[in-house]
C-alpha atoms as a PDB file:
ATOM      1  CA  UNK A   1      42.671 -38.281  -6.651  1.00  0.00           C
ATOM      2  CA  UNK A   2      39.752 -36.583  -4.977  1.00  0.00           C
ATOM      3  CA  UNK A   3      37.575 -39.535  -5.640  1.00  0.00           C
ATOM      4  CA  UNK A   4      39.767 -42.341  -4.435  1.00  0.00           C
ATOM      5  CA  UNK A   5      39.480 -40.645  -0.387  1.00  0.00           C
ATOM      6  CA  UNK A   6      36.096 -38.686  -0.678  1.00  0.00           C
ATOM      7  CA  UNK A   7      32.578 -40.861  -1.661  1.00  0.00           C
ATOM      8  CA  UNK A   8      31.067 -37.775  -3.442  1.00  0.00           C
ATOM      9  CA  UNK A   9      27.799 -40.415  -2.863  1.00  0.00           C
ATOM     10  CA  UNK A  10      27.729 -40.441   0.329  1.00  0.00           C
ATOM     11  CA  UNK A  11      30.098 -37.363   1.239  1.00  0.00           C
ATOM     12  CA  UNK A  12      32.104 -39.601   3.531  1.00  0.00           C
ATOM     13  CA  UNK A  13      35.902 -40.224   3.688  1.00  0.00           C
ATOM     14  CA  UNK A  14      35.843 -43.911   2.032  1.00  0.00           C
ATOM     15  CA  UNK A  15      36.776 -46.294   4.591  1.00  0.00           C
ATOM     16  CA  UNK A  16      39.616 -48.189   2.813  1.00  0.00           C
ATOM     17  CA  UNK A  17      41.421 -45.007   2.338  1.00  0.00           C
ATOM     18  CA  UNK A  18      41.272 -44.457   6.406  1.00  0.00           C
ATOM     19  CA  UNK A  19      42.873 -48.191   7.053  1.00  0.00           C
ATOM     20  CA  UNK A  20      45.324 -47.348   4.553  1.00  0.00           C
ATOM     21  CA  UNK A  21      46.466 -44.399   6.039  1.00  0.00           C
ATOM     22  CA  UNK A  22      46.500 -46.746   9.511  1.00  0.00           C
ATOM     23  CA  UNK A  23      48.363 -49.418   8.201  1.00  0.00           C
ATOM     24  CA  UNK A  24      51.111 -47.321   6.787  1.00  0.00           C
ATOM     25  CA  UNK A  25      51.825 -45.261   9.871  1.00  0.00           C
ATOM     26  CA  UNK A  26      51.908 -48.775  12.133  1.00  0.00           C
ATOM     27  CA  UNK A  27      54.347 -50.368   9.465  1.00  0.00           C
ATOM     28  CA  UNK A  28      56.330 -46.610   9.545  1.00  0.00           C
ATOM     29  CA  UNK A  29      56.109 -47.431  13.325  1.00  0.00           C
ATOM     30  CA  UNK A  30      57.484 -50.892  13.066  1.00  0.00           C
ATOM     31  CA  UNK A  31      60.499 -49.630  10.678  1.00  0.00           C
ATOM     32  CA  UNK A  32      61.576 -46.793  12.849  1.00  0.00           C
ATOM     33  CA  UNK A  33      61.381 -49.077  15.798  1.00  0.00           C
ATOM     34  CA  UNK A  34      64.095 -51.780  14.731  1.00  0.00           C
ATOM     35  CA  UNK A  35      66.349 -48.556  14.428  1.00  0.00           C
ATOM     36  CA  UNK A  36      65.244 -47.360  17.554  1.00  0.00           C
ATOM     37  CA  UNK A  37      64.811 -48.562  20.685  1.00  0.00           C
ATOM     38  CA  UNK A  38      62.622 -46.177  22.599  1.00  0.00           C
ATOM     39  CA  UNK A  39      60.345 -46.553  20.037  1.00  0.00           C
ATOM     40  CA  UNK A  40      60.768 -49.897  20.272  1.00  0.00           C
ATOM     41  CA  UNK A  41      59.733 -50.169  23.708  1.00  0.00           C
ATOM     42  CA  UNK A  42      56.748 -47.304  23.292  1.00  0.00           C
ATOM     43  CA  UNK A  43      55.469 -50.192  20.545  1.00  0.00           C
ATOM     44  CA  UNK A  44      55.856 -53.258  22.678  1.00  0.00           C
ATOM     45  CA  UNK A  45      54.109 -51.226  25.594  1.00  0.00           C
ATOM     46  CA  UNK A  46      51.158 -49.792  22.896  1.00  0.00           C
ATOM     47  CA  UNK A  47      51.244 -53.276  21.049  1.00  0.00           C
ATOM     48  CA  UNK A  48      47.807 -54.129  22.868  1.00  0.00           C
ATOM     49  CA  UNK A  49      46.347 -50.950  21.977  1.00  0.00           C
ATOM     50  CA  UNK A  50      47.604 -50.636  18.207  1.00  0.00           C
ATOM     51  CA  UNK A  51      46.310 -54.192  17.549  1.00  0.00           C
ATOM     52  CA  UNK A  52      42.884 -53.493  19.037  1.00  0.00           C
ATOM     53  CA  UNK A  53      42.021 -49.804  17.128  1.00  0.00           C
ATOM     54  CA  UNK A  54      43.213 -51.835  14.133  1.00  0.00           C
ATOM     55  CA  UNK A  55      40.819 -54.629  14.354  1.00  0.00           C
ATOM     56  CA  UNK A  56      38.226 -51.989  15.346  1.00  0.00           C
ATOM     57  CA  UNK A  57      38.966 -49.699  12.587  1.00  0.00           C
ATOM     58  CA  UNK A  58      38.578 -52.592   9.808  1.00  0.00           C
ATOM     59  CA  UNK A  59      35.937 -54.328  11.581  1.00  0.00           C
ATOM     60  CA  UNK A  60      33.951 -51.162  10.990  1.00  0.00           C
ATOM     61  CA  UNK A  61      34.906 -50.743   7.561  1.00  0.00           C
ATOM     62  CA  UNK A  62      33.977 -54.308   6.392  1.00  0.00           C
ATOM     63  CA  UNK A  63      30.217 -54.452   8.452  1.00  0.00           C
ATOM     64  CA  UNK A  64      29.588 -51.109   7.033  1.00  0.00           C
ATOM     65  CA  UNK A  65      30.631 -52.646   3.598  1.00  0.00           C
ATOM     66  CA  UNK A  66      28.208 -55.424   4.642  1.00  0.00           C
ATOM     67  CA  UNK A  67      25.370 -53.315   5.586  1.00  0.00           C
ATOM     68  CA  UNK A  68      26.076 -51.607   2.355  1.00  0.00           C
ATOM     69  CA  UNK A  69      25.455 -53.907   0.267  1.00  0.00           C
ATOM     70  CA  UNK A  70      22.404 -55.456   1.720  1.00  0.00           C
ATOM     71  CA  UNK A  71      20.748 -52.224   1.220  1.00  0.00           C
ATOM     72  CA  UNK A  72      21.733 -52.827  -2.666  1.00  0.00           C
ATOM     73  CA  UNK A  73      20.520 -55.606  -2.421  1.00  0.00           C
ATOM     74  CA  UNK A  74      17.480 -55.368  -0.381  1.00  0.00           C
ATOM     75  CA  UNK A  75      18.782 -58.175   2.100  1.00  0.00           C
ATOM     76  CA  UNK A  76      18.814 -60.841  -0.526  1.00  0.00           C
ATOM     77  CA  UNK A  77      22.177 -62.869  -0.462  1.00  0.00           C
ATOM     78  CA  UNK A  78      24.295 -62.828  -3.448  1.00  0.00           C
ATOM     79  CA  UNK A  79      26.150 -66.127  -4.546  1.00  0.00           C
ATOM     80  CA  UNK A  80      28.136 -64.528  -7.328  1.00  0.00           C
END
């Protein structure tokens, strides 16, 4: 279990594992607010916000994924 969150390689938290953990607590989020509607209204008020660090958070993940694997690569393309 270990190795699924922590890249013993690079000693980082992997990044999937950290938009995982995001996604699940917006969706929680989401549930809780059709049953509730001050959470409800905190989410359409934060909907701006939420939407934003998510795009941010996997934007990160996937150029570092990028920039990644060009330095496997050594900045050739790969047409696999």
């Amino acid at each position: 279990m270990k190795n699924f969150i922590w890249n013993y390689q690079d000693k980082t938290i992997r990044g999937w594992f950290v938009n995982l953990v995001i996604t699940m607590t917006i969706l929680m989020l989401v549930v809780i607010g059709a049953f509730n509607e001050d959470v409800k209204t905190n989410l359409k008020d934060l909907s701006s916000l939420i939407i934003g660090f998510f795009t941010v958070s996997f934007g990160v993940w996937k150029l570092g994924n990028v920039i990644e694997g060009s330095q496997k690569t050594g900045g050739v393309e790969n047409d696999k």
